[in-house]
PDB file of N, CA and C in Angstrom:
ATOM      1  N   UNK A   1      46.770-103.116 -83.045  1.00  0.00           N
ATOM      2  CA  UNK A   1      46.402-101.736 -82.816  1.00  0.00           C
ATOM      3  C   UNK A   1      47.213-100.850 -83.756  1.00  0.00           C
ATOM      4  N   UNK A   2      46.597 -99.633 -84.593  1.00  0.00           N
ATOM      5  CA  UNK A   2      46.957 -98.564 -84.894  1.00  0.00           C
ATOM      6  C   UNK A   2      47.967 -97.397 -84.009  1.00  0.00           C
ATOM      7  N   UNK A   3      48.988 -97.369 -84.161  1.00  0.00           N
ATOM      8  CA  UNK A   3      49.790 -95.970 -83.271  1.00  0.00           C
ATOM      9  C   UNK A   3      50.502 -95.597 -83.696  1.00  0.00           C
ATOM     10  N   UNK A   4      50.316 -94.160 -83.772  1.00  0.00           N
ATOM     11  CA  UNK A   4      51.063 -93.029 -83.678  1.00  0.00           C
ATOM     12  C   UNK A   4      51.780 -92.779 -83.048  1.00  0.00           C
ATOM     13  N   UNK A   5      53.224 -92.566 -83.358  1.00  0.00           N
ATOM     14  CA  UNK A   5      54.235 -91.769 -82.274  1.00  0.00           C
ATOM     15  C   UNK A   5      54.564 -90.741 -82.716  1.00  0.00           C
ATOM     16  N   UNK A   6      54.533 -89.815 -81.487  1.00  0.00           N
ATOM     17  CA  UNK A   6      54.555 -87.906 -81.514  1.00  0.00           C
ATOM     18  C   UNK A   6      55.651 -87.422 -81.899  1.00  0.00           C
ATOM     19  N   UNK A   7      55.697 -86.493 -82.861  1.00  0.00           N
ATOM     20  CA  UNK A   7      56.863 -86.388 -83.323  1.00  0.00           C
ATOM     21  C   UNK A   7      57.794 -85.586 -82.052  1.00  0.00           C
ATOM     22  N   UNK A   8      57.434 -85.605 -81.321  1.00  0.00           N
ATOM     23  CA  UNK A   8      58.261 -85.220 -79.834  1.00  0.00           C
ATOM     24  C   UNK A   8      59.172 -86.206 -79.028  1.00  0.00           C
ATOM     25  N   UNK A   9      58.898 -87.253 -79.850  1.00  0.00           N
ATOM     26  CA  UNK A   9      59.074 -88.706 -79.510  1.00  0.00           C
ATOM     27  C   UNK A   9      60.428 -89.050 -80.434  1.00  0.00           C
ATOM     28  N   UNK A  10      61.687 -89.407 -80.263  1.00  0.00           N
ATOM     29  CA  UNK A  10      62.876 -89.780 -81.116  1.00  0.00           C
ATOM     30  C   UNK A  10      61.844 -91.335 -81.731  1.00  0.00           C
ATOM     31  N   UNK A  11      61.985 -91.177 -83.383  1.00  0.00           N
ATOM     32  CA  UNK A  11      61.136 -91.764 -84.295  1.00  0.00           C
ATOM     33  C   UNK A  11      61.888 -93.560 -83.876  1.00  0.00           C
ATOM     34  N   UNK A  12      62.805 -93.829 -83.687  1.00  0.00           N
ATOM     35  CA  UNK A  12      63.442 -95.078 -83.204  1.00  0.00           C
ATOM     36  C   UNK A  12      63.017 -95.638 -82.394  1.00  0.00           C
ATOM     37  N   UNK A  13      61.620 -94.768 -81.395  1.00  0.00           N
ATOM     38  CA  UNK A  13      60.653 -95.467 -80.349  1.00  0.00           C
ATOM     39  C   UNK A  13      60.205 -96.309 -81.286  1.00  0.00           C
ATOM     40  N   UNK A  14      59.386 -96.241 -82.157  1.00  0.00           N
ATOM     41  CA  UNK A  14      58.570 -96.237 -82.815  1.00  0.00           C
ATOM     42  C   UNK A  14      58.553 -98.259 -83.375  1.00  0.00           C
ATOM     43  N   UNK A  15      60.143 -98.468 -83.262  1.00  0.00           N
ATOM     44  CA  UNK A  15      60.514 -99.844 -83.901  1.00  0.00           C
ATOM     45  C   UNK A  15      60.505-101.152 -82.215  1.00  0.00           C
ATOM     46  N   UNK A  16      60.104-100.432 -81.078  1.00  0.00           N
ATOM     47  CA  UNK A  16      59.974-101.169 -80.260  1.00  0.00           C
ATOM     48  C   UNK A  16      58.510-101.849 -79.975  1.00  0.00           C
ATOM     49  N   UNK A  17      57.387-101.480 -81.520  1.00  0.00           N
ATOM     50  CA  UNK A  17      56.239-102.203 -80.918  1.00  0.00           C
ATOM     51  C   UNK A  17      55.746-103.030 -82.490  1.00  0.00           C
ATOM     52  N   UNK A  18      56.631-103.707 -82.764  1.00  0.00           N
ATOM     53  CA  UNK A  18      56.726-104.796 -84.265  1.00  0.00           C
ATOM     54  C   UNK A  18      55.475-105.551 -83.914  1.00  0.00           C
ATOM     55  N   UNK A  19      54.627-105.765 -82.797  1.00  0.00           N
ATOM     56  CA  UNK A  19      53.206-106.301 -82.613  1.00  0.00           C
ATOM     57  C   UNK A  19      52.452-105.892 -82.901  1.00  0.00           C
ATOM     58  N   UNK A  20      52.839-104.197 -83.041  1.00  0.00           N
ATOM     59  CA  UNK A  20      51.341-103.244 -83.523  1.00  0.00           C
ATOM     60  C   UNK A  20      51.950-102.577 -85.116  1.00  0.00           C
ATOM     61  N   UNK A  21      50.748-102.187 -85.399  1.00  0.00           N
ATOM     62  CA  UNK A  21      50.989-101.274 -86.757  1.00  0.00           C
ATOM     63  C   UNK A  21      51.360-100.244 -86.380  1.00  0.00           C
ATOM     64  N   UNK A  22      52.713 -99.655 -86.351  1.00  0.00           N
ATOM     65  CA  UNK A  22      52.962 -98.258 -86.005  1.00  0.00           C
ATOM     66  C   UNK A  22      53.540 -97.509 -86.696  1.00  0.00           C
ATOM     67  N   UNK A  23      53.402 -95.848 -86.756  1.00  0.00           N
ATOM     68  CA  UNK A  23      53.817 -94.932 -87.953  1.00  0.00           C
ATOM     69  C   UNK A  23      54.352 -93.737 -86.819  1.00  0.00           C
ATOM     70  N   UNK A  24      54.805 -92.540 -87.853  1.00  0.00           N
ATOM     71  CA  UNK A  24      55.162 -91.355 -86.717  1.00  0.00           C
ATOM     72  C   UNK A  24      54.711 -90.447 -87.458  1.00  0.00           C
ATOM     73  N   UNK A  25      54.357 -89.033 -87.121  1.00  0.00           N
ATOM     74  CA  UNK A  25      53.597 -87.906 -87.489  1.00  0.00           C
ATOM     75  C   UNK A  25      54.199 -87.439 -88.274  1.00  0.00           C
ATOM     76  N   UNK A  26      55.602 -87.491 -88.757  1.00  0.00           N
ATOM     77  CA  UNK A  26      56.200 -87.389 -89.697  1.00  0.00           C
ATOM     78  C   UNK A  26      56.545 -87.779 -90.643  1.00  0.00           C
ATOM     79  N   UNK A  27      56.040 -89.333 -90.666  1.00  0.00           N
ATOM     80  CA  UNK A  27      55.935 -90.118 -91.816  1.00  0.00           C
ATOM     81  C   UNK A  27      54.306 -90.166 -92.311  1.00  0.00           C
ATOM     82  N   UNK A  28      53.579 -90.034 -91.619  1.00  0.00           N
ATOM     83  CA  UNK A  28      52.277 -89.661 -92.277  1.00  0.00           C
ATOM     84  C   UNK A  28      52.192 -87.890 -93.123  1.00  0.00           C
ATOM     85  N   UNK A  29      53.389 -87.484 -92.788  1.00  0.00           N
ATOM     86  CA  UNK A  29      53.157 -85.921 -92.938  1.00  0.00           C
ATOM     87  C   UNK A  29      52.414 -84.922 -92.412  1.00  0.00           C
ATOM     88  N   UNK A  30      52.494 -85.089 -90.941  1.00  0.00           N
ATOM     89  CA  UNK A  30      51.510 -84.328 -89.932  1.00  0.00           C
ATOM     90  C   UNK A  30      52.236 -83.536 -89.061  1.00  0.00           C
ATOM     91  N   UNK A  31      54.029 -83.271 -89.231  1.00  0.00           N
ATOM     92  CA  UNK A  31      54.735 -82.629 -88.450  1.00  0.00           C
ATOM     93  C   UNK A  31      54.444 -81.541 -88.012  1.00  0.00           C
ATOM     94  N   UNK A  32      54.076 -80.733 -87.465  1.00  0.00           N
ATOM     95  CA  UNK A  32      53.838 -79.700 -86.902  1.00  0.00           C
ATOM     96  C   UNK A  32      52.351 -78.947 -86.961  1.00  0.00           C
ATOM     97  N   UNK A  33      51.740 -80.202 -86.675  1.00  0.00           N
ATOM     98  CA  UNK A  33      50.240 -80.087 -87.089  1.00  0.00           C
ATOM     99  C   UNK A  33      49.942 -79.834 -85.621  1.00  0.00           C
ATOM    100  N   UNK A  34      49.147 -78.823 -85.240  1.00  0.00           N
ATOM    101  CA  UNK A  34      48.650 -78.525 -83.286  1.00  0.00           C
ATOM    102  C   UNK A  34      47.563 -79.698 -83.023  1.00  0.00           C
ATOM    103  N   UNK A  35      47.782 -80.415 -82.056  1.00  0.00           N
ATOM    104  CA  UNK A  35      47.105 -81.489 -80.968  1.00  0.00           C
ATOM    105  C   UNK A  35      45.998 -81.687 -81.578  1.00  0.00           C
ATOM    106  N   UNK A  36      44.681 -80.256 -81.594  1.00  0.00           N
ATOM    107  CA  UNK A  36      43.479 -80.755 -81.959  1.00  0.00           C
ATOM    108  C   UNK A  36      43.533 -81.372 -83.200  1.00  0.00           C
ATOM    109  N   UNK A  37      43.905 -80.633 -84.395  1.00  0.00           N
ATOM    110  CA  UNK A  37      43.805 -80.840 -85.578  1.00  0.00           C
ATOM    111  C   UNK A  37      44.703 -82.401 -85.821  1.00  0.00           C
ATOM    112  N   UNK A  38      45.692 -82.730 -85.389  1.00  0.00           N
ATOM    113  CA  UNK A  38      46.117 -84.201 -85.363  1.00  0.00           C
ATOM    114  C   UNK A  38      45.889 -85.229 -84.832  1.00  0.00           C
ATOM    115  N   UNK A  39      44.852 -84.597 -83.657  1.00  0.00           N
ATOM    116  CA  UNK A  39      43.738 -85.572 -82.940  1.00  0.00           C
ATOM    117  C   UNK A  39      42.511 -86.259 -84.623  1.00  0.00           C
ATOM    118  N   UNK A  40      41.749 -84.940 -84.925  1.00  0.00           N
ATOM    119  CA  UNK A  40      41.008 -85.565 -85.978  1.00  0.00           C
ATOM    120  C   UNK A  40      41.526 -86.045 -87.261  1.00  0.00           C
ATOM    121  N   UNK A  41      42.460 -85.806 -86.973  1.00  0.00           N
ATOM    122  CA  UNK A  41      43.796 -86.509 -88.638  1.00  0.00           C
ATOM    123  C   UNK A  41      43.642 -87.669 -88.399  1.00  0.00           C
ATOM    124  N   UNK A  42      44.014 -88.162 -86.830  1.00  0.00           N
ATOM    125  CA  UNK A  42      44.013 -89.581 -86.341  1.00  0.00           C
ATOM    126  C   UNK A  42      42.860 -90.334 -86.608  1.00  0.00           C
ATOM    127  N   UNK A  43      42.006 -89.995 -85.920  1.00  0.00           N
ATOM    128  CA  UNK A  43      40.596 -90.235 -86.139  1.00  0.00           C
ATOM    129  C   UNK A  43      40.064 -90.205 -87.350  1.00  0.00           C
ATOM    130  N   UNK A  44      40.180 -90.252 -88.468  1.00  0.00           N
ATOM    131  CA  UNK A  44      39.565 -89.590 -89.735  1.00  0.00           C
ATOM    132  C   UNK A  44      40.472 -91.009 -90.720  1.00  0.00           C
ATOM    133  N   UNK A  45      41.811 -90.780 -90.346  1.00  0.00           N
ATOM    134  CA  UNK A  45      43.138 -91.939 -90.721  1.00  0.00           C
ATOM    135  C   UNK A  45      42.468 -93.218 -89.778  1.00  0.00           C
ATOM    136  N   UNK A  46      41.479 -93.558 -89.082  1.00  0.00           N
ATOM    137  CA  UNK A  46      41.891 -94.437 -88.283  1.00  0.00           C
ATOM    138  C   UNK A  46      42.810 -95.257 -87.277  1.00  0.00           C
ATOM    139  N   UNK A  47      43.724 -94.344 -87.039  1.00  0.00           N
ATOM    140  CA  UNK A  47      44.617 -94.453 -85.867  1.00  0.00           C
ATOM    141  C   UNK A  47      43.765 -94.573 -84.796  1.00  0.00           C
ATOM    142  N   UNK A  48      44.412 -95.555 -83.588  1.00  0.00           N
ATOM    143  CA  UNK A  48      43.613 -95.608 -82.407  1.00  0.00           C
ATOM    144  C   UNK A  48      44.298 -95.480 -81.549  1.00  0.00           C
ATOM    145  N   UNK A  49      45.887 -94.909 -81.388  1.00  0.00           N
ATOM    146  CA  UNK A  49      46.703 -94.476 -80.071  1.00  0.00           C
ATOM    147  C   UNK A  49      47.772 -93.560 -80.587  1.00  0.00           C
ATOM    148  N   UNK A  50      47.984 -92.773 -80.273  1.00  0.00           N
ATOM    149  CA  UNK A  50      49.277 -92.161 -80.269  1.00  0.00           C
ATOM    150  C   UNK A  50      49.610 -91.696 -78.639  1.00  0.00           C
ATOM    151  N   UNK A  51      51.572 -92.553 -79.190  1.00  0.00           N
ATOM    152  CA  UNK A  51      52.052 -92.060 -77.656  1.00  0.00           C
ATOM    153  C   UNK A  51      53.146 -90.680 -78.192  1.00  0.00           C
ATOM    154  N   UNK A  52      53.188 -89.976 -76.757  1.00  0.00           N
ATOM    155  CA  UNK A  52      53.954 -88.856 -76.679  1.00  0.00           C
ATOM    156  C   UNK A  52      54.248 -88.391 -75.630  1.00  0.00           C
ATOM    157  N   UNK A  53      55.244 -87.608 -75.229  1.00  0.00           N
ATOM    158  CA  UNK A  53      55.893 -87.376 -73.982  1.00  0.00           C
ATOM    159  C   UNK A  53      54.594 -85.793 -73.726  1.00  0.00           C
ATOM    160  N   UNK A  54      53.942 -85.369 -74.521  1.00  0.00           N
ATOM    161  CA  UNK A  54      53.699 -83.894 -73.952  1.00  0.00           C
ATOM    162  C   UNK A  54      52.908 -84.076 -72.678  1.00  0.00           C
ATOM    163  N   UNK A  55      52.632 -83.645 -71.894  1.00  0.00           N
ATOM    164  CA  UNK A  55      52.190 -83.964 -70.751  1.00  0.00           C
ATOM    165  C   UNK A  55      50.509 -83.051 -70.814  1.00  0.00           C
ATOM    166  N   UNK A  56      51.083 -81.997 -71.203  1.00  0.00           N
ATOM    167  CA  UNK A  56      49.497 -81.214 -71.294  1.00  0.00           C
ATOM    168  C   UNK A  56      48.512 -81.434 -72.293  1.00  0.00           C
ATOM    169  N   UNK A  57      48.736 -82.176 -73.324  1.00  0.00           N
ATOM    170  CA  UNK A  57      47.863 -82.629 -74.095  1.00  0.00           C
ATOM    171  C   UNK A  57      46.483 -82.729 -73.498  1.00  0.00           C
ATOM    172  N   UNK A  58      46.171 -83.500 -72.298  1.00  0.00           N
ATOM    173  CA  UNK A  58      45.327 -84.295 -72.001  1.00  0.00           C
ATOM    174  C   UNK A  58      44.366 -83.026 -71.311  1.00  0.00           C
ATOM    175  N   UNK A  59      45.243 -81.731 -71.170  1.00  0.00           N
ATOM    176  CA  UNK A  59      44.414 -80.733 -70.386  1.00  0.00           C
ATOM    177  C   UNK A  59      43.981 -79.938 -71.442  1.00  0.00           C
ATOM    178  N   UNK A  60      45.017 -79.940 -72.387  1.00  0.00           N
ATOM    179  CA  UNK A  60      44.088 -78.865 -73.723  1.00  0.00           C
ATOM    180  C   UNK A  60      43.404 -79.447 -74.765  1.00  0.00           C
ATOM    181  N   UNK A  61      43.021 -81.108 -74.362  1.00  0.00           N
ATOM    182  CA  UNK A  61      41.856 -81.387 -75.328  1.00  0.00           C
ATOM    183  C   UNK A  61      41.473 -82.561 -74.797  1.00  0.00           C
ATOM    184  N   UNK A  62      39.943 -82.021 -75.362  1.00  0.00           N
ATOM    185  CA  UNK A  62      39.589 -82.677 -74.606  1.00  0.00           C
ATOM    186  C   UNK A  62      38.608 -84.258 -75.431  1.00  0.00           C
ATOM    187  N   UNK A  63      39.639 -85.349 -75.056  1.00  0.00           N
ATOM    188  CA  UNK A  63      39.460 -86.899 -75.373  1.00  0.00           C
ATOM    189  C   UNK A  63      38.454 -87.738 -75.133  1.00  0.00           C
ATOM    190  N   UNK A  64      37.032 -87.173 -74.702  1.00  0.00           N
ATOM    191  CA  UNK A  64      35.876 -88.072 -74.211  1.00  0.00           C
ATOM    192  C   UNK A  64      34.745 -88.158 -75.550  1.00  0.00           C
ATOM    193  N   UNK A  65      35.093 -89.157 -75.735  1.00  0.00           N
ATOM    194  CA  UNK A  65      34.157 -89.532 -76.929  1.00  0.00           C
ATOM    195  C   UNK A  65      34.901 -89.883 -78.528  1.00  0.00           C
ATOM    196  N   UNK A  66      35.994 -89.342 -78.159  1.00  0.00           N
ATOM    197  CA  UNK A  66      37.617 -89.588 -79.661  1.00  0.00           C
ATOM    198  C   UNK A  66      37.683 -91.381 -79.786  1.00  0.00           C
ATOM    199  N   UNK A  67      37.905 -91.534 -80.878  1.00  0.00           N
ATOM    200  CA  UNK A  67      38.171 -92.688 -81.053  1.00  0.00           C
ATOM    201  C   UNK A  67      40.097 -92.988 -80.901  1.00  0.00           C
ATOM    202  N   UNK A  68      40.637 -92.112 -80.178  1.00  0.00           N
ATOM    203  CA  UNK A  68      41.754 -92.219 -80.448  1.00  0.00           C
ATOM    204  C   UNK A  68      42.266 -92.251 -78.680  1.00  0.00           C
ATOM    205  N   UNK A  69      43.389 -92.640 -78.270  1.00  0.00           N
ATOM    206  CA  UNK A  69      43.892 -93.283 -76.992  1.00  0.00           C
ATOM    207  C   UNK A  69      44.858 -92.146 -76.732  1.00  0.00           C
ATOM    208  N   UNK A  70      45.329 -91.994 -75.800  1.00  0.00           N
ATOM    209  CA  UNK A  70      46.446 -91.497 -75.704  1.00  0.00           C
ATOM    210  C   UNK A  70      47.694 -91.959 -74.695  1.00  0.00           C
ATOM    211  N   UNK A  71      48.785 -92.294 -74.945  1.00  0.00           N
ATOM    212  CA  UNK A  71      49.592 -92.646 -74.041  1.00  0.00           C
ATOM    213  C   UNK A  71      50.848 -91.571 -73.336  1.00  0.00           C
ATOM    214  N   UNK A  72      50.848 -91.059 -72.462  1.00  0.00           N
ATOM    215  CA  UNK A  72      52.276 -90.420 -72.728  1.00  0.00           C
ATOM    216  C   UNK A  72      53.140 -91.074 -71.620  1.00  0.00           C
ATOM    217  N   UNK A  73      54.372 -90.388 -72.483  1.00  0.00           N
ATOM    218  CA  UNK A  73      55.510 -90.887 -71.517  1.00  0.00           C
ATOM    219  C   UNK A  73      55.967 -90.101 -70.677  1.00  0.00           C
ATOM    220  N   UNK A  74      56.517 -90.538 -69.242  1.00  0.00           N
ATOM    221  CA  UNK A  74      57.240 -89.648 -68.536  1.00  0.00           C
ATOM    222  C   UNK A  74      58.388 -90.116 -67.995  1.00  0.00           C
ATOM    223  N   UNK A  75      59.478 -89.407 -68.673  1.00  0.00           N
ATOM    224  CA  UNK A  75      61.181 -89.546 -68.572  1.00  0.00           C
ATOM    225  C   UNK A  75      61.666 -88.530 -67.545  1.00  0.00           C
ATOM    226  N   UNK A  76      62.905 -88.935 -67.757  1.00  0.00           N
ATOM    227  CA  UNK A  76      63.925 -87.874 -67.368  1.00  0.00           C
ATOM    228  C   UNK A  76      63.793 -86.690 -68.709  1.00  0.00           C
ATOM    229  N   UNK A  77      63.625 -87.266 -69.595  1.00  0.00           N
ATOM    230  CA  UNK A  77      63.683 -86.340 -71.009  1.00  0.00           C
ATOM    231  C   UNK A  77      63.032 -87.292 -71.647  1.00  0.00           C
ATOM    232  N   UNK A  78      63.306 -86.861 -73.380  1.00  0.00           N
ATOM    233  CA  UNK A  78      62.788 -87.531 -74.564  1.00  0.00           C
ATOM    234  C   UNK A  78      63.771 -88.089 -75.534  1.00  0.00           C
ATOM    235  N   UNK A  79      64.522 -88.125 -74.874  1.00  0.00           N
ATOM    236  CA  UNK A  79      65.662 -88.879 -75.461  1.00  0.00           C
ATOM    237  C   UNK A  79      65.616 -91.087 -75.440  1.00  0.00           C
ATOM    238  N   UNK A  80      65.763 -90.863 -76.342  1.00  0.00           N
ATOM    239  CA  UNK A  80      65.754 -92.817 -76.863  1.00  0.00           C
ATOM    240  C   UNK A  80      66.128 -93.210 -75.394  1.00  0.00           C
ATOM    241  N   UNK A  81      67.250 -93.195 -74.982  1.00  0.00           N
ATOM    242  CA  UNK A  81      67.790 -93.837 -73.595  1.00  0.00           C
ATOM    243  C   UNK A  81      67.489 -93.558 -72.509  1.00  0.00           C
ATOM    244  N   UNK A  82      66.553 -92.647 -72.183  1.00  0.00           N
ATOM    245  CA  UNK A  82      65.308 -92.210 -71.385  1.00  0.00           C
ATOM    246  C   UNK A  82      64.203 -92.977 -71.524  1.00  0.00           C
ATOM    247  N   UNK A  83      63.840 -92.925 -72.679  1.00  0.00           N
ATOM    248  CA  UNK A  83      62.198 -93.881 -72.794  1.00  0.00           C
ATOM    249  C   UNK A  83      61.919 -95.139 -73.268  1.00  0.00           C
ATOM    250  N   UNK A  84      63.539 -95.710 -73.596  1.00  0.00           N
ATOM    251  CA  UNK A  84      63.581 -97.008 -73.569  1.00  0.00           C
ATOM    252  C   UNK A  84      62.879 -97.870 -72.310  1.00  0.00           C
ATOM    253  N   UNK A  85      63.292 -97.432 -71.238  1.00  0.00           N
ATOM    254  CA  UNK A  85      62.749 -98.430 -69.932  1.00  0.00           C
ATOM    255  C   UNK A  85      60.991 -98.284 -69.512  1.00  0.00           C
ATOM    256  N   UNK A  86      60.783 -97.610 -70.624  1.00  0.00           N
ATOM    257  CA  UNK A  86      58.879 -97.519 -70.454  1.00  0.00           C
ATOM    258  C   UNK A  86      58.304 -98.325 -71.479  1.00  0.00           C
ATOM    259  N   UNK A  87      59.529 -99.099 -72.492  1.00  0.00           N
ATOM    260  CA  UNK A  87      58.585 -99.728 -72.982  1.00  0.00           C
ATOM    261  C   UNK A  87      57.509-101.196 -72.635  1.00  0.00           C
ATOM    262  N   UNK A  88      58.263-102.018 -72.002  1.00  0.00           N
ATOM    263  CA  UNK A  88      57.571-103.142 -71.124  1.00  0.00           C
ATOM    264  C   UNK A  88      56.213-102.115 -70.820  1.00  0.00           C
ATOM    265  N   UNK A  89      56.166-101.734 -69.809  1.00  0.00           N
ATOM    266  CA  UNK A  89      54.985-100.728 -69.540  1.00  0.00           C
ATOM    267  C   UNK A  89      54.199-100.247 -70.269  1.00  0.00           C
ATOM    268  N   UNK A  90      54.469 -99.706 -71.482  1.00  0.00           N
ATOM    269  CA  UNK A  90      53.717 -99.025 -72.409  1.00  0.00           C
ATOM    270  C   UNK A  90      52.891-100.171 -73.584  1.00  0.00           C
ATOM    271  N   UNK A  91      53.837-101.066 -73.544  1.00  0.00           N
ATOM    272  CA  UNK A  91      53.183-102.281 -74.123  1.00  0.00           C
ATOM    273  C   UNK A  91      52.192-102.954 -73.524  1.00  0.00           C
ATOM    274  N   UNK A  92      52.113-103.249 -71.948  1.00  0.00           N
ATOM    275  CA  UNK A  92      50.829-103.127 -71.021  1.00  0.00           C
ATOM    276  C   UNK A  92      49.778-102.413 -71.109  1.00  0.00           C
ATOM    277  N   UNK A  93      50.261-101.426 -71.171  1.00  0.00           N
ATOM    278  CA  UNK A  93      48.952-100.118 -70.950  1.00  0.00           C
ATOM    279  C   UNK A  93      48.124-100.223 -72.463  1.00  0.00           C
ATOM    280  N   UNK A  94      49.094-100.464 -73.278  1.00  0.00           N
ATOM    281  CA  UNK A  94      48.587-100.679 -75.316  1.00  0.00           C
ATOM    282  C   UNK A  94      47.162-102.020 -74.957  1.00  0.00           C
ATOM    283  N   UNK A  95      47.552-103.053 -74.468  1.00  0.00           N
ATOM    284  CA  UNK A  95      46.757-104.024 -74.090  1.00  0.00           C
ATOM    285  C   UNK A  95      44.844-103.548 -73.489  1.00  0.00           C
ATOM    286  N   UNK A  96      45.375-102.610 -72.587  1.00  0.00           N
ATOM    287  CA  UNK A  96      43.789-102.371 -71.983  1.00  0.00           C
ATOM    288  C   UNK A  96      43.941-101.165 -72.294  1.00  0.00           C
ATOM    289  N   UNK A  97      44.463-100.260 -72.886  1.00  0.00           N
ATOM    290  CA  UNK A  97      43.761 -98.412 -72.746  1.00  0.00           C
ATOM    291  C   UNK A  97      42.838 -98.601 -73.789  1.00  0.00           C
ATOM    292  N   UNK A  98      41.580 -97.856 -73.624  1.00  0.00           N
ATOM    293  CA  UNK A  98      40.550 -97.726 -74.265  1.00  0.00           C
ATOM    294  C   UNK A  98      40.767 -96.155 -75.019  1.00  0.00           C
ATOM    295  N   UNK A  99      39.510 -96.191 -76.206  1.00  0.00           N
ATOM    296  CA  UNK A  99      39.550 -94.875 -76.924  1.00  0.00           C
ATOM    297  C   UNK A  99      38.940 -93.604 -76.018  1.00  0.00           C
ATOM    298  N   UNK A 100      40.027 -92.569 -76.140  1.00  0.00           N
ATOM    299  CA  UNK A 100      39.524 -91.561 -75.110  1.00  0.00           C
ATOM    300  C   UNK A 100      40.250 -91.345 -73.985  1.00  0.00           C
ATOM    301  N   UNK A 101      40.909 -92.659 -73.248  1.00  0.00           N
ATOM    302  CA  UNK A 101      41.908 -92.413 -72.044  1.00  0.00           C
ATOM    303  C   UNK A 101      42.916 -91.719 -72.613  1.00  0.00           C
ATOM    304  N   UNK A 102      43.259 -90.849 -71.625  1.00  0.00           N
ATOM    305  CA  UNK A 102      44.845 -90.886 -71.336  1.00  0.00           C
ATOM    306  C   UNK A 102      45.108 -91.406 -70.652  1.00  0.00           C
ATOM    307  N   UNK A 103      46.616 -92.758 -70.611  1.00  0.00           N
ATOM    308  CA  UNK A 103      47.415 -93.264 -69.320  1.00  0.00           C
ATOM    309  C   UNK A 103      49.015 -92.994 -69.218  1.00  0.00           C
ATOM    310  N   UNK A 104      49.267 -92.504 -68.544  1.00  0.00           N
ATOM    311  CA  UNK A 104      50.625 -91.805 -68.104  1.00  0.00           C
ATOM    312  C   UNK A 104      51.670 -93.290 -67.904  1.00  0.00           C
ATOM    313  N   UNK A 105      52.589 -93.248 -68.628  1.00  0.00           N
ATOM    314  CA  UNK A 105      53.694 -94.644 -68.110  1.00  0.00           C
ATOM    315  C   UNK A 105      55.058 -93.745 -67.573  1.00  0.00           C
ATOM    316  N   UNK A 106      55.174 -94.199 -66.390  1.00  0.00           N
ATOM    317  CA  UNK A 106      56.232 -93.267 -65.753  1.00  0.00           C
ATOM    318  C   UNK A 106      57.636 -94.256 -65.730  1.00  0.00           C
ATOM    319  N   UNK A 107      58.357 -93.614 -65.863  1.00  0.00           N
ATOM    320  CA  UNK A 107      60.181 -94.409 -65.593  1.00  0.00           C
ATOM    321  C   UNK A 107      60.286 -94.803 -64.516  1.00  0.00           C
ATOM    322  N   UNK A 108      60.898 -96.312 -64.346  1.00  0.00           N
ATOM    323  CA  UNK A 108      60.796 -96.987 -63.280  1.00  0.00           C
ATOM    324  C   UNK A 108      61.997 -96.136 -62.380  1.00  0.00           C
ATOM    325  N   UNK A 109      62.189 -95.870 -61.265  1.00  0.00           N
ATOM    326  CA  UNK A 109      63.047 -95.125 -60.665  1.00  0.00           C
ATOM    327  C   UNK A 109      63.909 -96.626 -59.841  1.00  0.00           C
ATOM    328  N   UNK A 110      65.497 -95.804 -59.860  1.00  0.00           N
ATOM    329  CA  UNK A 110      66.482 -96.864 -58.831  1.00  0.00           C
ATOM    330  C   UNK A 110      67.588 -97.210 -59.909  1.00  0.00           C
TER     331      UNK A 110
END
């Protein structure tokens, strides 16, 4: 799989999925590009997931029919040692999310 990680995302996520082809919005040169317009960057680039912590994404655009996935994360924050423990999880969800979902991977609590 193709993925994107959000540049909201500390770019060092990015080396926990050596199974997939993965890049960050800042190494494609898309930093501060707004949601829609880096939605069809994706799509256009052939990317088929980008994960990111923003949470409202999924309410201000709208993903039915995109060839592109969305994953986000939900931490304590967005800090590396926060979203380290979602990766097992997020590597699951990479397996079955289809183009168009959003699936939320939440921090295991305890």
């Amino acid at each position: 799989m193709r993925i994107l990680v959000d540049e909201c995302v500390p770019r060092p996520f990015a080396r926990q999925f050596p199974e997939h082809v993965v890049s960050t919005i800042v190494e494609q040169g898309w930093a501060g590009k707004k949601n829609g317009e880096l939605l069809g960057l994706m799509a256009a680039a052939g990317w088929e997931a980008l994960i990111t912590v923003d949470q409202n994404l999924r309410y201000q655009q709208n993903l039915t029919g995109t060839p592109v996935a969305v994953l986000v994360l939900l931490a304590l924050s967005n800090r590396l040692t926060d979203l380290l423990p979602l990766v097992g999880s997020a590597k699951g969800v990479l397996q079955v999310i289809q183009p168009g979902q959003v699936i939320e991977v939440i921090a295991p609590t305890g």
